[in-house]
PDB file of N, CA and C in Angstrom:
ATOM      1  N   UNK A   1     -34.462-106.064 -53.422  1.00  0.00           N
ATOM      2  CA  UNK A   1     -33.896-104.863 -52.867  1.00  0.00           C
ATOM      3  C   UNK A   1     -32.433-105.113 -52.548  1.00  0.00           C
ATOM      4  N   UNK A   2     -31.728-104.278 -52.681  1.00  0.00           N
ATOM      5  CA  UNK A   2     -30.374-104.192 -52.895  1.00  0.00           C
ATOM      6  C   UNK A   2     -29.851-104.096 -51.424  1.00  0.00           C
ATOM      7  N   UNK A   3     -28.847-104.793 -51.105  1.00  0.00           N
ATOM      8  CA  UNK A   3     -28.835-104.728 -49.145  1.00  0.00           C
ATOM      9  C   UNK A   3     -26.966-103.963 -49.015  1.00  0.00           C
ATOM     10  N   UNK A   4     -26.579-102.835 -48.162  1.00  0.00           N
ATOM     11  CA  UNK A   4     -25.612-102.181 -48.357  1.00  0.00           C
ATOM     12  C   UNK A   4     -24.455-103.694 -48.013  1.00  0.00           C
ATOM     13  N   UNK A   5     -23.252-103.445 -48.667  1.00  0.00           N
ATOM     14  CA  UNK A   5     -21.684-104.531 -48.002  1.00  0.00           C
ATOM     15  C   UNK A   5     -21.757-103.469 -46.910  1.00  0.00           C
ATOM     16  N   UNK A   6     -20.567-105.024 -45.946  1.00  0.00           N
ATOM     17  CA  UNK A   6     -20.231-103.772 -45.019  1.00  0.00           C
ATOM     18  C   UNK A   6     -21.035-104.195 -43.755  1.00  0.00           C
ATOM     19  N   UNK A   7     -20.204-102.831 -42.781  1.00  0.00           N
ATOM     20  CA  UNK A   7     -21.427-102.881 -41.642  1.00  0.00           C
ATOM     21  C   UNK A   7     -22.485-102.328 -41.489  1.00  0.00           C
ATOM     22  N   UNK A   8     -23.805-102.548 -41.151  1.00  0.00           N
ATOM     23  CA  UNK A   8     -25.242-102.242 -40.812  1.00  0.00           C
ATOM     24  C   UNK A   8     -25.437-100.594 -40.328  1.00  0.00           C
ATOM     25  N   UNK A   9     -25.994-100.103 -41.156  1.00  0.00           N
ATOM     26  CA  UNK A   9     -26.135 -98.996 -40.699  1.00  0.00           C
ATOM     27  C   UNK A   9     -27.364 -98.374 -39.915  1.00  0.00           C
ATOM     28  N   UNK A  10     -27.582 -97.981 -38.672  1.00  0.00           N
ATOM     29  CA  UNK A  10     -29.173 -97.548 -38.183  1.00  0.00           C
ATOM     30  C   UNK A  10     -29.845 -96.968 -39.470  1.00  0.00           C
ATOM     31  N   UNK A  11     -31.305 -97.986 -39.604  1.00  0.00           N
ATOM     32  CA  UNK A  11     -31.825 -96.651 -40.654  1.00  0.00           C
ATOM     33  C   UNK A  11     -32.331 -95.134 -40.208  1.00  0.00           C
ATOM     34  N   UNK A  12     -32.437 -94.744 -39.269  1.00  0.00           N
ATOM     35  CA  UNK A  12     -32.379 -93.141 -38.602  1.00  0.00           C
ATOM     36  C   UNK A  12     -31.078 -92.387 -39.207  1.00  0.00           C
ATOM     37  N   UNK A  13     -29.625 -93.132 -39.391  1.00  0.00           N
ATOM     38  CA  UNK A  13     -28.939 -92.336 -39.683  1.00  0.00           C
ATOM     39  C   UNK A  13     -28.512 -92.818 -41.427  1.00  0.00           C
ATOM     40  N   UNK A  14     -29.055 -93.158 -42.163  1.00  0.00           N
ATOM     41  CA  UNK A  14     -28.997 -93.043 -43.634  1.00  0.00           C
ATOM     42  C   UNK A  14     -29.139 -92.147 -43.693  1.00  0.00           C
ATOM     43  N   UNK A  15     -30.417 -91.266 -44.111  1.00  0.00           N
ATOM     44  CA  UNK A  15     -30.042 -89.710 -44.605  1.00  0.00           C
ATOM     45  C   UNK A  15     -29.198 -88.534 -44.029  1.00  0.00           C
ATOM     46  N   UNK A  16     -28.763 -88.682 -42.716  1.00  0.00           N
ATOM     47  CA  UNK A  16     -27.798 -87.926 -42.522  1.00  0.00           C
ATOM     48  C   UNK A  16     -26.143 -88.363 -42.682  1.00  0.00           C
ATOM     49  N   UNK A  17     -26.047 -89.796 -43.097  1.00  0.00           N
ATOM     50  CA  UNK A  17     -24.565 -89.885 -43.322  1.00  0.00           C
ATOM     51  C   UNK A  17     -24.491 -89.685 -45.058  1.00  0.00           C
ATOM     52  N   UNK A  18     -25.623 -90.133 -45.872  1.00  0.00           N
ATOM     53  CA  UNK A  18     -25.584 -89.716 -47.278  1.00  0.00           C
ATOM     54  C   UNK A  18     -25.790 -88.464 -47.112  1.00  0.00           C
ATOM     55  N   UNK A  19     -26.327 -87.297 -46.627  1.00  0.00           N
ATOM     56  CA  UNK A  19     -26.056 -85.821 -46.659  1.00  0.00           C
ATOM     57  C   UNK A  19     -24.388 -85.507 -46.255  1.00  0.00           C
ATOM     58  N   UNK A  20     -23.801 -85.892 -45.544  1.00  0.00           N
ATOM     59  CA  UNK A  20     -22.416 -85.758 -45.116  1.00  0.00           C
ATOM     60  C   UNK A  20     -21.443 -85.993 -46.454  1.00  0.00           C
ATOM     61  N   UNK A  21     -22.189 -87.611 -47.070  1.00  0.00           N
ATOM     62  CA  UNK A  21     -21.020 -87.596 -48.079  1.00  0.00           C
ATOM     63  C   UNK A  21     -20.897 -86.738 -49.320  1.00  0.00           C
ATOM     64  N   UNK A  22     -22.561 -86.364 -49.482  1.00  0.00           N
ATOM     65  CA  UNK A  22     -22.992 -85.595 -50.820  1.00  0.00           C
ATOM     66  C   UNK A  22     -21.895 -84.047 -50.302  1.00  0.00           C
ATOM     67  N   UNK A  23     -21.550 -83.649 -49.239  1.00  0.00           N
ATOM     68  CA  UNK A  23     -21.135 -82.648 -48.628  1.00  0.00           C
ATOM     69  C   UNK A  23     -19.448 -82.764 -49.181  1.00  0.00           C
ATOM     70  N   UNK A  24     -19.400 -83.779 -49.136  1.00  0.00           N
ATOM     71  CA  UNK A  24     -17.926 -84.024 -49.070  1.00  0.00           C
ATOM     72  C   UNK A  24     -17.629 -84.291 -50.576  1.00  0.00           C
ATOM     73  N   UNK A  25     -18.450 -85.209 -51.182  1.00  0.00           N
ATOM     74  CA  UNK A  25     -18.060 -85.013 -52.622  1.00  0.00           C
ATOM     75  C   UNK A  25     -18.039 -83.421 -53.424  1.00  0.00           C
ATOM     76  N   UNK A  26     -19.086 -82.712 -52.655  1.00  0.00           N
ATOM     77  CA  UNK A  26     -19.022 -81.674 -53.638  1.00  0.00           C
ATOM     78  C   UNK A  26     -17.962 -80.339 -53.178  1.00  0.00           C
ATOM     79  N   UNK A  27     -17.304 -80.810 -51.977  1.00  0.00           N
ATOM     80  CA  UNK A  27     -15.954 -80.102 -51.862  1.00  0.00           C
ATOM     81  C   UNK A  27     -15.153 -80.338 -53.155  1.00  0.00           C
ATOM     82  N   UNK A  28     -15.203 -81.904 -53.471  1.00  0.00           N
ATOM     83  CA  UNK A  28     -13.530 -82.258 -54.382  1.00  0.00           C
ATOM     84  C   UNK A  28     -13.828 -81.731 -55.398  1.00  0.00           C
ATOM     85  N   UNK A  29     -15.242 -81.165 -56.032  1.00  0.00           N
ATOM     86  CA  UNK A  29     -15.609 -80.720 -57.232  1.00  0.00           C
ATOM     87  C   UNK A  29     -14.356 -79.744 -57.362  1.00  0.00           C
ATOM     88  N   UNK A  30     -14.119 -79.302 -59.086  1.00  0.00           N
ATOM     89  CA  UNK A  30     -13.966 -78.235 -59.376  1.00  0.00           C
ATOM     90  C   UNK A  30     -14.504 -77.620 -60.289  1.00  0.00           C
ATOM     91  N   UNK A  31     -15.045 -76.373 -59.598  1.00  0.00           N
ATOM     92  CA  UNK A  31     -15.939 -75.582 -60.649  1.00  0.00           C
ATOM     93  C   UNK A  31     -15.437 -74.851 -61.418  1.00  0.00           C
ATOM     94  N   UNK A  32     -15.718 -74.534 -62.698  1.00  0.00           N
ATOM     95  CA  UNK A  32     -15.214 -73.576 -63.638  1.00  0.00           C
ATOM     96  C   UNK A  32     -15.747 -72.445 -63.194  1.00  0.00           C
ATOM     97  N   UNK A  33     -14.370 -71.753 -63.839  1.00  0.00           N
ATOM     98  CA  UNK A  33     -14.539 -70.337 -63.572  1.00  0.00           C
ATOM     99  C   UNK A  33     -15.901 -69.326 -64.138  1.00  0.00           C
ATOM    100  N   UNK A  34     -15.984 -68.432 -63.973  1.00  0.00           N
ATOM    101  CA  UNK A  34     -16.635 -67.473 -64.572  1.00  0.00           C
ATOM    102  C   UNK A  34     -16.874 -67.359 -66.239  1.00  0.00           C
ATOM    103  N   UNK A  35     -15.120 -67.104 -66.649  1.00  0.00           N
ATOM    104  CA  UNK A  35     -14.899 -67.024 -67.992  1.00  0.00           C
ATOM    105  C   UNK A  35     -14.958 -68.177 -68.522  1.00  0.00           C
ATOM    106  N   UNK A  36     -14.877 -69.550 -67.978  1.00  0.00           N
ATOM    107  CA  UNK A  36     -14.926 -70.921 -68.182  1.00  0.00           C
ATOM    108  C   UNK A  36     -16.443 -70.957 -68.451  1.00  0.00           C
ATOM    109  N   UNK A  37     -17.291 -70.543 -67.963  1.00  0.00           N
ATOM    110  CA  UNK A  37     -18.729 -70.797 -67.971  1.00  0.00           C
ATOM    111  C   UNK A  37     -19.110 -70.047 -69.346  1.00  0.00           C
ATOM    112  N   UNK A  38     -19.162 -68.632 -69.075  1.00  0.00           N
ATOM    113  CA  UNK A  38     -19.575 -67.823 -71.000  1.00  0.00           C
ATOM    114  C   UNK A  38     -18.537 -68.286 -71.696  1.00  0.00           C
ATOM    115  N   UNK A  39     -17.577 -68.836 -71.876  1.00  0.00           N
ATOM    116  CA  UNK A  39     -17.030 -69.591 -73.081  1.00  0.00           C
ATOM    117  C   UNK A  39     -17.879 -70.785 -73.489  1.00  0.00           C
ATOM    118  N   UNK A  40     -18.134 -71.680 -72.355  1.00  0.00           N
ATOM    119  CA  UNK A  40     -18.853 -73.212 -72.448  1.00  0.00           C
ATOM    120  C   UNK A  40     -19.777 -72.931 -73.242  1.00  0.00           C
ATOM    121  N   UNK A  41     -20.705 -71.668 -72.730  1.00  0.00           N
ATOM    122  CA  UNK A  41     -22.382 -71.409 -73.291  1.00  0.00           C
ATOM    123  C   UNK A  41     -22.393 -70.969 -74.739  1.00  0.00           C
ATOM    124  N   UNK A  42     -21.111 -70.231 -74.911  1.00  0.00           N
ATOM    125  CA  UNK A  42     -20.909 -69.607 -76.008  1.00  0.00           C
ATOM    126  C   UNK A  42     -20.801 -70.559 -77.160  1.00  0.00           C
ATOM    127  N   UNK A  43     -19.945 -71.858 -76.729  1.00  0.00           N
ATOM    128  CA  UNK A  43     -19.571 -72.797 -77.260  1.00  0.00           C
ATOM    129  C   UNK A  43     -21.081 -73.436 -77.745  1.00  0.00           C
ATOM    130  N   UNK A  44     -21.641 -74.038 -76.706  1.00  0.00           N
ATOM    131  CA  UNK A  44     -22.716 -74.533 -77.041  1.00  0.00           C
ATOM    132  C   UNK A  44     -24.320 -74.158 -77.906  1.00  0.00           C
ATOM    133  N   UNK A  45     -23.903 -72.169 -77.174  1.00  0.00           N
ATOM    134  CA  UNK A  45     -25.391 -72.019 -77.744  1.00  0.00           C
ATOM    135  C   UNK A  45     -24.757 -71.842 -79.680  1.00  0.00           C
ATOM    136  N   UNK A  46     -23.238 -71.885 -79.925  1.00  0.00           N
ATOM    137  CA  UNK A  46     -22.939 -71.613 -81.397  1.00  0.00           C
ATOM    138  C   UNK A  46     -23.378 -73.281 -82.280  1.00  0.00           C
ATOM    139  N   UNK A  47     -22.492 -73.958 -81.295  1.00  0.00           N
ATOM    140  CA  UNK A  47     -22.891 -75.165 -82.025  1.00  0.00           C
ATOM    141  C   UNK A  47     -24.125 -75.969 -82.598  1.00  0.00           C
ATOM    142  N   UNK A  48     -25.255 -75.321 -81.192  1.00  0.00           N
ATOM    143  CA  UNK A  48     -26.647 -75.774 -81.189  1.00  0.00           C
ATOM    144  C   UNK A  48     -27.337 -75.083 -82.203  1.00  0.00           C
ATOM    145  N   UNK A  49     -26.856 -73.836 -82.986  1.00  0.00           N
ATOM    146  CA  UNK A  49     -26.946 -72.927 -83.733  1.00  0.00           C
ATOM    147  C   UNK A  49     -26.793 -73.825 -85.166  1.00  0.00           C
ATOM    148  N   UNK A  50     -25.746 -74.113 -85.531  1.00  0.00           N
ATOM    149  CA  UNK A  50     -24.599 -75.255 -86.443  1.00  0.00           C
ATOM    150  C   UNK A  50     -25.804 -75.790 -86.587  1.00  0.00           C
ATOM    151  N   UNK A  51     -25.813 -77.116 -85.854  1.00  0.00           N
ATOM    152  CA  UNK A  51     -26.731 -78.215 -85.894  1.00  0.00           C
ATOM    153  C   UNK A  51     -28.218 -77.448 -86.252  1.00  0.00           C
ATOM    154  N   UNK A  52     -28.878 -76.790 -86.143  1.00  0.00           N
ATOM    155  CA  UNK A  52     -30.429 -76.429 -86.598  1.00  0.00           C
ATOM    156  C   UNK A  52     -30.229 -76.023 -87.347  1.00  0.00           C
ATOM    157  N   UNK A  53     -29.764 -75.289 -88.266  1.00  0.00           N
ATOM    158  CA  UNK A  53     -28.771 -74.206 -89.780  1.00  0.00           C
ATOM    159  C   UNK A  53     -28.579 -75.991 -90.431  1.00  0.00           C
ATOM    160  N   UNK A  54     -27.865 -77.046 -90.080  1.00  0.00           N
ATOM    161  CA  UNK A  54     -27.577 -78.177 -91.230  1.00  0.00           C
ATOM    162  C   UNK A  54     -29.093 -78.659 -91.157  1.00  0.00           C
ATOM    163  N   UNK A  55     -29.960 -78.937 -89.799  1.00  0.00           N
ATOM    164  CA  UNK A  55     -31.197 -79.508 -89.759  1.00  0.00           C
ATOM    165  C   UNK A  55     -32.344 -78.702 -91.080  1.00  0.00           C
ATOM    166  N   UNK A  56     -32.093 -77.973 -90.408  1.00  0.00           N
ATOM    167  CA  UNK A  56     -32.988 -76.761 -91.556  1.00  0.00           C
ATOM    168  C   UNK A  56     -32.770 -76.532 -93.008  1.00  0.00           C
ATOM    169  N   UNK A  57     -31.606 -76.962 -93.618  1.00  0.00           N
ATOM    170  CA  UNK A  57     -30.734 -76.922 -95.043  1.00  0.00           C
ATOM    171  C   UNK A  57     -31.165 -78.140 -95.446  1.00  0.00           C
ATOM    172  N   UNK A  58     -31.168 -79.181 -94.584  1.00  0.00           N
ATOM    173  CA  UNK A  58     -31.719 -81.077 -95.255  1.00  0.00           C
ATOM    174  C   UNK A  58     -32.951 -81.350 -95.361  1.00  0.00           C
ATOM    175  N   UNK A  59     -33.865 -80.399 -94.180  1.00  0.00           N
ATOM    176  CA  UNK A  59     -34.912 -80.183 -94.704  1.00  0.00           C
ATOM    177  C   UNK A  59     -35.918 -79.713 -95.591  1.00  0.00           C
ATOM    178  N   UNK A  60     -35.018 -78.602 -95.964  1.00  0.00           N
ATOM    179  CA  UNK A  60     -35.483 -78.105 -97.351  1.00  0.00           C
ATOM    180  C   UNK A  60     -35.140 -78.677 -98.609  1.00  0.00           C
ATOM    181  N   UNK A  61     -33.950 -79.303 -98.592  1.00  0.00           N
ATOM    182  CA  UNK A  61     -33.579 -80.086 -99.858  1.00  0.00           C
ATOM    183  C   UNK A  61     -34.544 -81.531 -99.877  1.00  0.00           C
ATOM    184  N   UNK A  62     -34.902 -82.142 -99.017  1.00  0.00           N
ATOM    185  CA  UNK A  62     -35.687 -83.306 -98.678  1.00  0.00           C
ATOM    186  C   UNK A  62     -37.250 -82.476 -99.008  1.00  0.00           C
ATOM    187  N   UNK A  63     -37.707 -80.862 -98.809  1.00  0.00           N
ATOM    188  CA  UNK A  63     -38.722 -80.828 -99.067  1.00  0.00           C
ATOM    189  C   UNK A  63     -39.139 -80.486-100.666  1.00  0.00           C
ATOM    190  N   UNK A  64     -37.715 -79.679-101.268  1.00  0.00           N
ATOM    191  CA  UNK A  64     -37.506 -79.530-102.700  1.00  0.00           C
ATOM    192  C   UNK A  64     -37.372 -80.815-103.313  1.00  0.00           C
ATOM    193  N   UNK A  65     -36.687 -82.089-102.764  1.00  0.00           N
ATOM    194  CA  UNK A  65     -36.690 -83.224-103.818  1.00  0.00           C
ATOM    195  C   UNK A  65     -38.389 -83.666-103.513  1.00  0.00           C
ATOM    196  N   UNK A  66     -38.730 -83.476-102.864  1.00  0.00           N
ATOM    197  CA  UNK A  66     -40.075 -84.234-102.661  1.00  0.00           C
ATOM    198  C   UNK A  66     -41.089 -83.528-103.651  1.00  0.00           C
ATOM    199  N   UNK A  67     -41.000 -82.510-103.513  1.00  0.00           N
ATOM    200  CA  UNK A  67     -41.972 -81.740-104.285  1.00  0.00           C
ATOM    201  C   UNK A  67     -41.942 -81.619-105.865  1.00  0.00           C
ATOM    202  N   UNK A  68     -40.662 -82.502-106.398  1.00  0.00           N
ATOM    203  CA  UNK A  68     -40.094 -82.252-107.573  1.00  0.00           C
ATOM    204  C   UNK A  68     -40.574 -83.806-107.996  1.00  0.00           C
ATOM    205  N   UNK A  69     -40.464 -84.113-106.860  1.00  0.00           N
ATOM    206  CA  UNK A  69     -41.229 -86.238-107.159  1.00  0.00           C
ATOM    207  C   UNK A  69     -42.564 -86.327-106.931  1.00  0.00           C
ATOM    208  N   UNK A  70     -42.925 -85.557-106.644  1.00  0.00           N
ATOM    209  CA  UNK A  70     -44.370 -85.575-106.887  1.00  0.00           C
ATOM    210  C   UNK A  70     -45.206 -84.486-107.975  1.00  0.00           C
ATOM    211  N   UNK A  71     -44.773 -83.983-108.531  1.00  0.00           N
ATOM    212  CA  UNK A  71     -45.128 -83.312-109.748  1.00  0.00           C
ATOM    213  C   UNK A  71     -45.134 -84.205-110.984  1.00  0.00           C
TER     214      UNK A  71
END
């Protein structure tokens, strides 16, 4: 088990000083905007689109050569 550096902390107050910091890290976040977000999705659900369209094209050529090698 992994023991914290540093000074000793009460274990009573571990989960409330890791709730404090999780608090504080997610101030420095920055979140994307609105239009930042339906661009991202847009981005992704096109690409994820891309990728199954080439998946689906190699599969059929892999199922046409197969079927042509086994005849």
């Amino acid at each position: 088990m992994m023991e914290a550096k540093g000074n000793a902390v009460q274990s009573g107050a571990r989960p409330w000083k890791y709730l404090r910091e999780v608090r504080s890290e997610l101030r420095k976040v920055v979140w994307p905007t609105p239009r930042q977000t339906v661009s991202y999705t847009g981005f992704v659900v096109a690409f994820t689109a891309l990728v199954g369209l080439i998946i689906a094209g190699l599969d059929a050529l892999f199922n046409f050569g197969l079927h042509l090698f086994l005849r």
